[in-house]
Structure formats: C-alpha cells, structure tokens
ModelCIF file with pLDDT and N, C-alpha, C, O atoms, coordinates in Angstrom:
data_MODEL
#
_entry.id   MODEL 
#
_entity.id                         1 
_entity.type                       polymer 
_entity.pdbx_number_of_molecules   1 
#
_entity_poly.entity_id                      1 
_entity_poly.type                           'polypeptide(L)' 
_entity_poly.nstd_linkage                   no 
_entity_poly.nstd_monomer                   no 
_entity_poly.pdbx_seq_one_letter_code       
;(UNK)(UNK)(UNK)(UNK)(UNK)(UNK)(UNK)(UNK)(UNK)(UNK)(UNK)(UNK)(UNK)(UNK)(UNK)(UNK)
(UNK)(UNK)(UNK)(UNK)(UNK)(UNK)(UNK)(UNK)(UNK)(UNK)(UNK)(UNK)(UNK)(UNK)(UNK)(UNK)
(UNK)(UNK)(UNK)(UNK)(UNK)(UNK)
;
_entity_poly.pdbx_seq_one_letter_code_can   XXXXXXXXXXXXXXXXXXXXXXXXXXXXXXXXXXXXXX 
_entity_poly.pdbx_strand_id                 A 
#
loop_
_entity_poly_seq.entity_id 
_entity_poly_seq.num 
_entity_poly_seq.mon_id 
_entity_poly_seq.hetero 
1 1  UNK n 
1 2  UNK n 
1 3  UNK n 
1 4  UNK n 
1 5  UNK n 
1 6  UNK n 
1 7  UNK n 
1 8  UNK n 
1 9  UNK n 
1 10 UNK n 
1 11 UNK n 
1 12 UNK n 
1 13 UNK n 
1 14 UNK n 
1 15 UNK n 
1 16 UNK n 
1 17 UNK n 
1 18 UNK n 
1 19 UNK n 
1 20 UNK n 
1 21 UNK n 
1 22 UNK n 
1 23 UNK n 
1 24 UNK n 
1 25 UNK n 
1 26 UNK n 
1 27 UNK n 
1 28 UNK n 
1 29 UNK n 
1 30 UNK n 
1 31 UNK n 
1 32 UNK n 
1 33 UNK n 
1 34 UNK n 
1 35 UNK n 
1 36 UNK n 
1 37 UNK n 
1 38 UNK n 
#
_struct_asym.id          A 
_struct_asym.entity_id   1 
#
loop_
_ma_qa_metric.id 
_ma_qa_metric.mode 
_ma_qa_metric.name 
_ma_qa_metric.software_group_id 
_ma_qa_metric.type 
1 global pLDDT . pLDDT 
2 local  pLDDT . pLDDT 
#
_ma_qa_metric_global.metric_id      1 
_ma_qa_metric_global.metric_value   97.42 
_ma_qa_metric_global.model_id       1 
_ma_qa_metric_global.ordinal_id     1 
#
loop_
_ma_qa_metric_local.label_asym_id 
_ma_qa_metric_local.label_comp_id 
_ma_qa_metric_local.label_seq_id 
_ma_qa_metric_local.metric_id 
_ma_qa_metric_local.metric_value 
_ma_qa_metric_local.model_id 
_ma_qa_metric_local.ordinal_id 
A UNK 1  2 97.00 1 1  
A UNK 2  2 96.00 1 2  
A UNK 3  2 98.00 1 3  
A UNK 4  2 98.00 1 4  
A UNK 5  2 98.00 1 5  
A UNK 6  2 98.00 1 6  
A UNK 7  2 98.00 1 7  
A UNK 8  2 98.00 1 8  
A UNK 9  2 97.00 1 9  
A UNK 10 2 97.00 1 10 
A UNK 11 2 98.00 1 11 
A UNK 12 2 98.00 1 12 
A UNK 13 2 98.00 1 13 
A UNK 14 2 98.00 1 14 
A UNK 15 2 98.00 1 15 
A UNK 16 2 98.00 1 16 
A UNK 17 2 97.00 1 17 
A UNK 18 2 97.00 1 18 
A UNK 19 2 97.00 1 19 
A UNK 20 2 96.00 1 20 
A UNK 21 2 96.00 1 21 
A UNK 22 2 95.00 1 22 
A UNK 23 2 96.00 1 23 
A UNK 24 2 98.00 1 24 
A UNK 25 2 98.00 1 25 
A UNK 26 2 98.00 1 26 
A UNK 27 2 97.00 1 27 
A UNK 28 2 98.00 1 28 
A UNK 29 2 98.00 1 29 
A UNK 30 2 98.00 1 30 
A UNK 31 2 98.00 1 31 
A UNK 32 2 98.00 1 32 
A UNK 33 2 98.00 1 33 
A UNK 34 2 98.00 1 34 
A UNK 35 2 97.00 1 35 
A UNK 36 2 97.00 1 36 
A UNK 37 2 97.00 1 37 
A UNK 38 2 97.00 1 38 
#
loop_
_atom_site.group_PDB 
_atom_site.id 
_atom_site.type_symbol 
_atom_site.label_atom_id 
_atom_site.label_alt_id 
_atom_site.label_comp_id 
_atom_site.label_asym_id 
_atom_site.label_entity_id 
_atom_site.label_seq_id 
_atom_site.pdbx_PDB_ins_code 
_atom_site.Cartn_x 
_atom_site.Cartn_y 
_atom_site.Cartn_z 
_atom_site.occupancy 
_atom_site.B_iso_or_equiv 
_atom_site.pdbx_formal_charge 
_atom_site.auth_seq_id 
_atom_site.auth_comp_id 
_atom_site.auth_asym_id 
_atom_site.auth_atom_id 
_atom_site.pdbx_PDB_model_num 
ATOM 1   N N  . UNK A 1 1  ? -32.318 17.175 0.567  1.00 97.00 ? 1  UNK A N  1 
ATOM 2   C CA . UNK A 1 1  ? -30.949 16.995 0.115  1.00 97.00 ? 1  UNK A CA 1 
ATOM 3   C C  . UNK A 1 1  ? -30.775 15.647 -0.589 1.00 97.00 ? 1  UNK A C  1 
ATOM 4   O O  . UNK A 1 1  ? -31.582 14.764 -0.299 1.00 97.00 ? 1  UNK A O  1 
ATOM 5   N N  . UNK A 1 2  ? -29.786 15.382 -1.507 1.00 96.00 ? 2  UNK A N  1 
ATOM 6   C CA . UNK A 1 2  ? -29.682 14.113 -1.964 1.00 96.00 ? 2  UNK A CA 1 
ATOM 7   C C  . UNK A 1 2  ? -28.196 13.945 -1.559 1.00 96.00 ? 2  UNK A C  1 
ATOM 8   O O  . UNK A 1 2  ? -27.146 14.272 -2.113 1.00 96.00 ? 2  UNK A O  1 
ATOM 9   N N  . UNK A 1 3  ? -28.603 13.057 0.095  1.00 98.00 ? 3  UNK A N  1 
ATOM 10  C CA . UNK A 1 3  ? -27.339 12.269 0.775  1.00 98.00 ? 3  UNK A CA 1 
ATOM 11  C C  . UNK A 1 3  ? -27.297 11.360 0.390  1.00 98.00 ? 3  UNK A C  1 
ATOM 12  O O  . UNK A 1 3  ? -28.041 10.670 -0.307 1.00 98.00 ? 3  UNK A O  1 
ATOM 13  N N  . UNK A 1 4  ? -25.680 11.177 1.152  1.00 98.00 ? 4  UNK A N  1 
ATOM 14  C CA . UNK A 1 4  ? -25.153 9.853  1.227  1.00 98.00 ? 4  UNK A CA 1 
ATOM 15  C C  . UNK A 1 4  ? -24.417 10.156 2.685  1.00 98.00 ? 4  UNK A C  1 
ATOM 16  O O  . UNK A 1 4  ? -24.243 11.166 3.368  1.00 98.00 ? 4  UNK A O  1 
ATOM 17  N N  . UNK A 1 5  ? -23.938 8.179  2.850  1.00 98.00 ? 5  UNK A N  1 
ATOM 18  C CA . UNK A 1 5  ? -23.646 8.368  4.131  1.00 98.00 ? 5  UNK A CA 1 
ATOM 19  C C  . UNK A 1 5  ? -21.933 7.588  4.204  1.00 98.00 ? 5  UNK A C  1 
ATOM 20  O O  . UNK A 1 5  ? -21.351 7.171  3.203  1.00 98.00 ? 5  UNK A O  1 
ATOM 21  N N  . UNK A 1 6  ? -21.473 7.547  5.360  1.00 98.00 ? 6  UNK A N  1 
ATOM 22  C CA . UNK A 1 6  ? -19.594 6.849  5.323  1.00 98.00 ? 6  UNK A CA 1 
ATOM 23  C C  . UNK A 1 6  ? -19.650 6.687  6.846  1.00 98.00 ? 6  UNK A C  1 
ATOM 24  O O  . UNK A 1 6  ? -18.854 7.275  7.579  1.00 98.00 ? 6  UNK A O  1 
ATOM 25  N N  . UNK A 1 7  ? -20.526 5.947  7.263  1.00 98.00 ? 7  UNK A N  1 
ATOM 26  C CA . UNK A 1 7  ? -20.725 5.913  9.105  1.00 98.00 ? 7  UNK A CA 1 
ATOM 27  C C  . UNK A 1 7  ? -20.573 4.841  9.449  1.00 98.00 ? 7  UNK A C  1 
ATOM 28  O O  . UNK A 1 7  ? -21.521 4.248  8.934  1.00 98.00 ? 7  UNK A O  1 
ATOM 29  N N  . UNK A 1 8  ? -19.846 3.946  10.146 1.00 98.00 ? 8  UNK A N  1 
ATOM 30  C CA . UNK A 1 8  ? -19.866 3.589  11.408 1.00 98.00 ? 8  UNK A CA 1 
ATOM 31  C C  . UNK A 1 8  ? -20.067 3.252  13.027 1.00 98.00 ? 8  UNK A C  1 
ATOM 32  O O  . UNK A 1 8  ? -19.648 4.213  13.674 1.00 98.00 ? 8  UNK A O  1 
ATOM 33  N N  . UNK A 1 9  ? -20.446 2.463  13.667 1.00 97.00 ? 9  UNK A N  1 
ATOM 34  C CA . UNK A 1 9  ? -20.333 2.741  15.090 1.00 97.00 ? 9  UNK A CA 1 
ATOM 35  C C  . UNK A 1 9  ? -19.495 2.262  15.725 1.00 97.00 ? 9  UNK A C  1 
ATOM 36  O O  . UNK A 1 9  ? -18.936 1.225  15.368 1.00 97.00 ? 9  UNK A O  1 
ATOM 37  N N  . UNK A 1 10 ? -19.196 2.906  16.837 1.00 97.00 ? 10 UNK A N  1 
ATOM 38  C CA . UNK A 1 10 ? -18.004 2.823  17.265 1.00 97.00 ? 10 UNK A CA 1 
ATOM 39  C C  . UNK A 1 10 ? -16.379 3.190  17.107 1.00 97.00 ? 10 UNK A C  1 
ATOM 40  O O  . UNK A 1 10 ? -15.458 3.169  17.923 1.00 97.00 ? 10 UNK A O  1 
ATOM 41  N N  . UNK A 1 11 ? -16.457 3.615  15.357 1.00 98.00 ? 11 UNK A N  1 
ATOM 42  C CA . UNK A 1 11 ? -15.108 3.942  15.272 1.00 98.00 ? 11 UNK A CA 1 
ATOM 43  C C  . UNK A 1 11 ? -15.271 5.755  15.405 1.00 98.00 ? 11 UNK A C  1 
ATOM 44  O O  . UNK A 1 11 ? -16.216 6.542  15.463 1.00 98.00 ? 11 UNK A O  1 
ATOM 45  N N  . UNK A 1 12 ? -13.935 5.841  15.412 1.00 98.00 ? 12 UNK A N  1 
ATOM 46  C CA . UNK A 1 12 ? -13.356 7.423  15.762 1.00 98.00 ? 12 UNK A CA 1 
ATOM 47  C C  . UNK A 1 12 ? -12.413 7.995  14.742 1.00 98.00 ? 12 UNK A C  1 
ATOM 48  O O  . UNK A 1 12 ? -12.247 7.289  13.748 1.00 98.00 ? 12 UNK A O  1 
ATOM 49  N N  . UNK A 1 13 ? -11.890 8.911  14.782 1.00 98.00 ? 13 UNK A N  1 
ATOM 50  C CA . UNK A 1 13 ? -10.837 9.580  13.985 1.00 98.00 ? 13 UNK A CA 1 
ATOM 51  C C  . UNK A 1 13 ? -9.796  8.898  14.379 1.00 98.00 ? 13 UNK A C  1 
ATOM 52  O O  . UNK A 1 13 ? -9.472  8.066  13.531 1.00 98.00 ? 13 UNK A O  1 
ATOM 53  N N  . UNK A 1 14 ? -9.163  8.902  15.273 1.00 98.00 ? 14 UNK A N  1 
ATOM 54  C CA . UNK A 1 14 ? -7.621  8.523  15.874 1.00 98.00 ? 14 UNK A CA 1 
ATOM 55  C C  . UNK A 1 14 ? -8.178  7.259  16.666 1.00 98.00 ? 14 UNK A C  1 
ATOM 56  O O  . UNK A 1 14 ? -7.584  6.449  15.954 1.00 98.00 ? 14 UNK A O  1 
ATOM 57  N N  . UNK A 1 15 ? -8.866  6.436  17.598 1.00 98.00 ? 15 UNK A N  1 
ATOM 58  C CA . UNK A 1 15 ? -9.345  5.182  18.176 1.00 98.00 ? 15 UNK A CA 1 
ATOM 59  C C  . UNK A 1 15 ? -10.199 5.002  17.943 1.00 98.00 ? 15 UNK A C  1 
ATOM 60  O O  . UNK A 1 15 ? -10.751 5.706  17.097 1.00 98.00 ? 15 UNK A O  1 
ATOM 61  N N  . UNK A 1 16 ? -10.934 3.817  18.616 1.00 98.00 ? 16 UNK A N  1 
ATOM 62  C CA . UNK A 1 16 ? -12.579 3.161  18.177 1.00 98.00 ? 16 UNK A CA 1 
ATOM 63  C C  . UNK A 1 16 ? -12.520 3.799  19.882 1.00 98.00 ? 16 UNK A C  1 
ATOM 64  O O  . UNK A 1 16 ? -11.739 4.546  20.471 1.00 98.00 ? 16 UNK A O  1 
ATOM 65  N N  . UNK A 1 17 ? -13.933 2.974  20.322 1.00 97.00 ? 17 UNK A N  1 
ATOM 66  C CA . UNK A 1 17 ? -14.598 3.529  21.511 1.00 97.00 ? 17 UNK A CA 1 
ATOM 67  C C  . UNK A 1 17 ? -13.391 2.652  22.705 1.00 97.00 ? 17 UNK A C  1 
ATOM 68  O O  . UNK A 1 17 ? -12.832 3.249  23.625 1.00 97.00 ? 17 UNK A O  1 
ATOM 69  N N  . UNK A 1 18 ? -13.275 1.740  22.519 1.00 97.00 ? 18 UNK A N  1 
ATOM 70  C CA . UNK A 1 18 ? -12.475 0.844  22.810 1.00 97.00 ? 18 UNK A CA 1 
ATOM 71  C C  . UNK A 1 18 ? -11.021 1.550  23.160 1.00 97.00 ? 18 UNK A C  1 
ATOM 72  O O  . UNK A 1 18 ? -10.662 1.311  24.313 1.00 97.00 ? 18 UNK A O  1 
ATOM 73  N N  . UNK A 1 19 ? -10.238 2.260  22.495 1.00 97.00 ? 19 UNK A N  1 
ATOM 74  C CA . UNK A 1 19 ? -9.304  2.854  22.613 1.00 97.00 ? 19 UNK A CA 1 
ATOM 75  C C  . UNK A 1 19 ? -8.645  1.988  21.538 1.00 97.00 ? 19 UNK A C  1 
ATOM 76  O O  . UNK A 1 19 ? -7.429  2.150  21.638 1.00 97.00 ? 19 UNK A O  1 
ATOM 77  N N  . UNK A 1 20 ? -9.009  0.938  20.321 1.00 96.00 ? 20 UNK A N  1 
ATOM 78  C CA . UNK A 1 20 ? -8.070  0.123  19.772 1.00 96.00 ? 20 UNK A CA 1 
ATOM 79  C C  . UNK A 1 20 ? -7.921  1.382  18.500 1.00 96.00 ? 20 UNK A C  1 
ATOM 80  O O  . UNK A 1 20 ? -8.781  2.204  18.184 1.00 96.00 ? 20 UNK A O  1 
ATOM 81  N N  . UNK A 1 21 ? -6.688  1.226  17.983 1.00 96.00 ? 21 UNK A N  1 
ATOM 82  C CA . UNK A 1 21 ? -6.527  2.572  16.956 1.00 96.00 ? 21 UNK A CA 1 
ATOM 83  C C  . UNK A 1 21 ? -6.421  1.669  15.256 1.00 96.00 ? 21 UNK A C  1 
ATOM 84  O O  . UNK A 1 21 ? -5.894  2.187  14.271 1.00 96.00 ? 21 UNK A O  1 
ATOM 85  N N  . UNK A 1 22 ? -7.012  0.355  15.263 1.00 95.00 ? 22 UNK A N  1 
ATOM 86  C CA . UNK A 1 22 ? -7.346  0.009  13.824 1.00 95.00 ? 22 UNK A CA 1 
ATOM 87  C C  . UNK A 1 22 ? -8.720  0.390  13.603 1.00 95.00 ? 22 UNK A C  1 
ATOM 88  O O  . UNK A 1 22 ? -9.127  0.456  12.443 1.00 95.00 ? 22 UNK A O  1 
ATOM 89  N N  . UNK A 1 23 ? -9.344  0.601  14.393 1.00 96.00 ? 23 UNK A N  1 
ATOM 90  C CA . UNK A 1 23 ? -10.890 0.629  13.396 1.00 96.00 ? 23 UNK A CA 1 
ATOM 91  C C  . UNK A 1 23 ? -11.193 2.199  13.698 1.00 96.00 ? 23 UNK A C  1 
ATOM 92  O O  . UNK A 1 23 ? -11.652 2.546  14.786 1.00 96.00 ? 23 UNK A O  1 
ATOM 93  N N  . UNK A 1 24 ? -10.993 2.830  12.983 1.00 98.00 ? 24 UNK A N  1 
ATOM 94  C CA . UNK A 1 24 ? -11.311 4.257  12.570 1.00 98.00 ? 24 UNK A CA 1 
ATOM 95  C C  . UNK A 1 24 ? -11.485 4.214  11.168 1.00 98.00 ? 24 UNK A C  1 
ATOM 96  O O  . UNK A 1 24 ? -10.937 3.558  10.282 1.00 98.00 ? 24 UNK A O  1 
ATOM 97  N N  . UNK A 1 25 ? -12.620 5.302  11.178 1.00 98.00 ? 25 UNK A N  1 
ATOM 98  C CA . UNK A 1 25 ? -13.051 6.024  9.871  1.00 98.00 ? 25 UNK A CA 1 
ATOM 99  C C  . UNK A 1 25 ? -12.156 6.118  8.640  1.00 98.00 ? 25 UNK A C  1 
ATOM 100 O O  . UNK A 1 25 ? -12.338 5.516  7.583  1.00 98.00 ? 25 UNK A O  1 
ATOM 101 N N  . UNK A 1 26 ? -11.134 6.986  8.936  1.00 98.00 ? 26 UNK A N  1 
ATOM 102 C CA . UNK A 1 26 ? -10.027 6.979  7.968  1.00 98.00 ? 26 UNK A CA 1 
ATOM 103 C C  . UNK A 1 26 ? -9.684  5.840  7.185  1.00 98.00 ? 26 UNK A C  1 
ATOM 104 O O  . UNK A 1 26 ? -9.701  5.787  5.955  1.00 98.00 ? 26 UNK A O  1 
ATOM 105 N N  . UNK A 1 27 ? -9.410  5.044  7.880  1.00 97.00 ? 27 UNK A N  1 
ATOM 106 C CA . UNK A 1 27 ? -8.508  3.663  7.654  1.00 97.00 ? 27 UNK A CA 1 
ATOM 107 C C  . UNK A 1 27 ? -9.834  3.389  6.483  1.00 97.00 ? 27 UNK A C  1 
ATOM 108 O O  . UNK A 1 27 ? -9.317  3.581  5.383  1.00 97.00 ? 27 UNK A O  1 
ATOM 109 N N  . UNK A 1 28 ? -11.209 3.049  6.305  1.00 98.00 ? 28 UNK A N  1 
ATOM 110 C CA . UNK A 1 28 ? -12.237 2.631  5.923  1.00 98.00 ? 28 UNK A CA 1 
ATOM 111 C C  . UNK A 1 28 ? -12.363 3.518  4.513  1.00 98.00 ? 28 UNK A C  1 
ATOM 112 O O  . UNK A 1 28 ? -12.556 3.048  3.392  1.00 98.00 ? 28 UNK A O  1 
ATOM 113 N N  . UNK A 1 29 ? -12.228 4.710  4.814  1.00 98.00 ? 29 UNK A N  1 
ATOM 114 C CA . UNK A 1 29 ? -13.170 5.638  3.581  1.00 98.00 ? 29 UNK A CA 1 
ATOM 115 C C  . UNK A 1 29 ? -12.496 5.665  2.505  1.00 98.00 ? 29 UNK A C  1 
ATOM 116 O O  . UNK A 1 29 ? -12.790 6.672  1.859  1.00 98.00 ? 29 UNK A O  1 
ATOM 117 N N  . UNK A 1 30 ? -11.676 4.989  1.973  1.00 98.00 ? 30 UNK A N  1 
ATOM 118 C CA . UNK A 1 30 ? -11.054 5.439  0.594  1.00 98.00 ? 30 UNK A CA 1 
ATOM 119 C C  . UNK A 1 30 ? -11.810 4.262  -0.331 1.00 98.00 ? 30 UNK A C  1 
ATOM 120 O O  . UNK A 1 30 ? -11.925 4.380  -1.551 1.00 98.00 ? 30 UNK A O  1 
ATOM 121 N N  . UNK A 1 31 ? -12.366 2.977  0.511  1.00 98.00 ? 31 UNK A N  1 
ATOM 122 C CA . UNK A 1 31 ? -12.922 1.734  -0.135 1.00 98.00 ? 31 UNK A CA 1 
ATOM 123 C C  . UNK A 1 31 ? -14.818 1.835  -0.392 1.00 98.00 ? 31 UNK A C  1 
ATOM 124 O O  . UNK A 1 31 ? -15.467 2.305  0.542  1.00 98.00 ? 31 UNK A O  1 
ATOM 125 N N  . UNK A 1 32 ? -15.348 1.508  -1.296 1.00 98.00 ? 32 UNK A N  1 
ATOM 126 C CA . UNK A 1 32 ? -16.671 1.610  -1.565 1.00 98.00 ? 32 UNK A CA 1 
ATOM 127 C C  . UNK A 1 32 ? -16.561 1.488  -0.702 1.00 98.00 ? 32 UNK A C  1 
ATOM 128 O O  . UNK A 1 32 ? -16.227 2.469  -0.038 1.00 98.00 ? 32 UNK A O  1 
ATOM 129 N N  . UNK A 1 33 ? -16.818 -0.240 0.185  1.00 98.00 ? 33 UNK A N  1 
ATOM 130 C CA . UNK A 1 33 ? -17.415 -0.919 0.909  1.00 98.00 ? 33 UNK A CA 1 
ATOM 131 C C  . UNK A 1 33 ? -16.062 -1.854 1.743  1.00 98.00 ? 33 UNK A C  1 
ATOM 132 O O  . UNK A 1 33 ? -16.000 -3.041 1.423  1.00 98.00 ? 33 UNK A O  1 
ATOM 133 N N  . UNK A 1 34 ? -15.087 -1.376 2.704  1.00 98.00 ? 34 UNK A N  1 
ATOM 134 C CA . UNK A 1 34 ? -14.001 -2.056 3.263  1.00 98.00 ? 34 UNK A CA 1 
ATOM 135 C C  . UNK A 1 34 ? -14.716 -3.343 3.989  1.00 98.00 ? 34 UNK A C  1 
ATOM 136 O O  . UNK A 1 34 ? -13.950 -4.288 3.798  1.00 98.00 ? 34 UNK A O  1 
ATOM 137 N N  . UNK A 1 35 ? -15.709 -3.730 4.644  1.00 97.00 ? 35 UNK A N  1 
ATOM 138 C CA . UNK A 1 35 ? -16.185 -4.434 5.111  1.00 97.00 ? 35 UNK A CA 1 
ATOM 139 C C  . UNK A 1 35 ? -16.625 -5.603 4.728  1.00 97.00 ? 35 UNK A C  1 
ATOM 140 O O  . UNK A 1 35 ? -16.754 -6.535 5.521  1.00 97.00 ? 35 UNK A O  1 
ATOM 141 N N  . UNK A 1 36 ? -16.999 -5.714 3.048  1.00 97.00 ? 36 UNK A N  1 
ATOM 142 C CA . UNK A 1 36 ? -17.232 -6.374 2.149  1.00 97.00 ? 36 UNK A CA 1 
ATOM 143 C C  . UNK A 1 36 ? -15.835 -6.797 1.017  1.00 97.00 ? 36 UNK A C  1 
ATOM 144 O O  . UNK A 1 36 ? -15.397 -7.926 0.798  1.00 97.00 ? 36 UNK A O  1 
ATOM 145 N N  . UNK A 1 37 ? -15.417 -5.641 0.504  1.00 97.00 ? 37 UNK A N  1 
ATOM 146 C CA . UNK A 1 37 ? -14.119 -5.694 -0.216 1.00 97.00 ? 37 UNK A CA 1 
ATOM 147 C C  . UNK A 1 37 ? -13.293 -4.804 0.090  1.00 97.00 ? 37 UNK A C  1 
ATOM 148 O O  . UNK A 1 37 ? -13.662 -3.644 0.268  1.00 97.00 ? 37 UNK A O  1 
ATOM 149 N N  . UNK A 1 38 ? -11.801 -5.250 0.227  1.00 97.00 ? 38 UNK A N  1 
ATOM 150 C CA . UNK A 1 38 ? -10.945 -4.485 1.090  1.00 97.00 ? 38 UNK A CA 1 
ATOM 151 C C  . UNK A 1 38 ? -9.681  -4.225 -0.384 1.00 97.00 ? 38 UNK A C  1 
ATOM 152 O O  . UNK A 1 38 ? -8.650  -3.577 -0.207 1.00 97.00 ? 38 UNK A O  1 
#
C-alpha cells in the first residue's frame, strides 16, 4: 500500500488517556503538522 499516517499516543476521539479533553485527534488533524505549526 502507499500509506500515510495522523497518529498519536495517548490522545482519543473525545479525551486523551488522562481523561483531559484538549489533546485529541480531532482537534490536531486539519494541520500538516499541529505540533510544529499550529
């Protein structure tokens, strides 16, 4: 296959593992790289 990937650890759909509800997937995927440029 020619993947790609949009992963994380720790975050979730609706909370992180944590139960905190900013760091989820969603919030992240609309940016190349949110971590780098937001």
């Amino acid at each position: 296959l020619n993947s790609e990937w949009v992963s994380v650890s720790g975050y979730g759909m609706f909370v992180e593992y944590t139960g905190d509800p900013e760091n989820i997937l969603p919030r992240v995927f609309a940016y190349t790289n949110f971590f780098y440029d937001k």
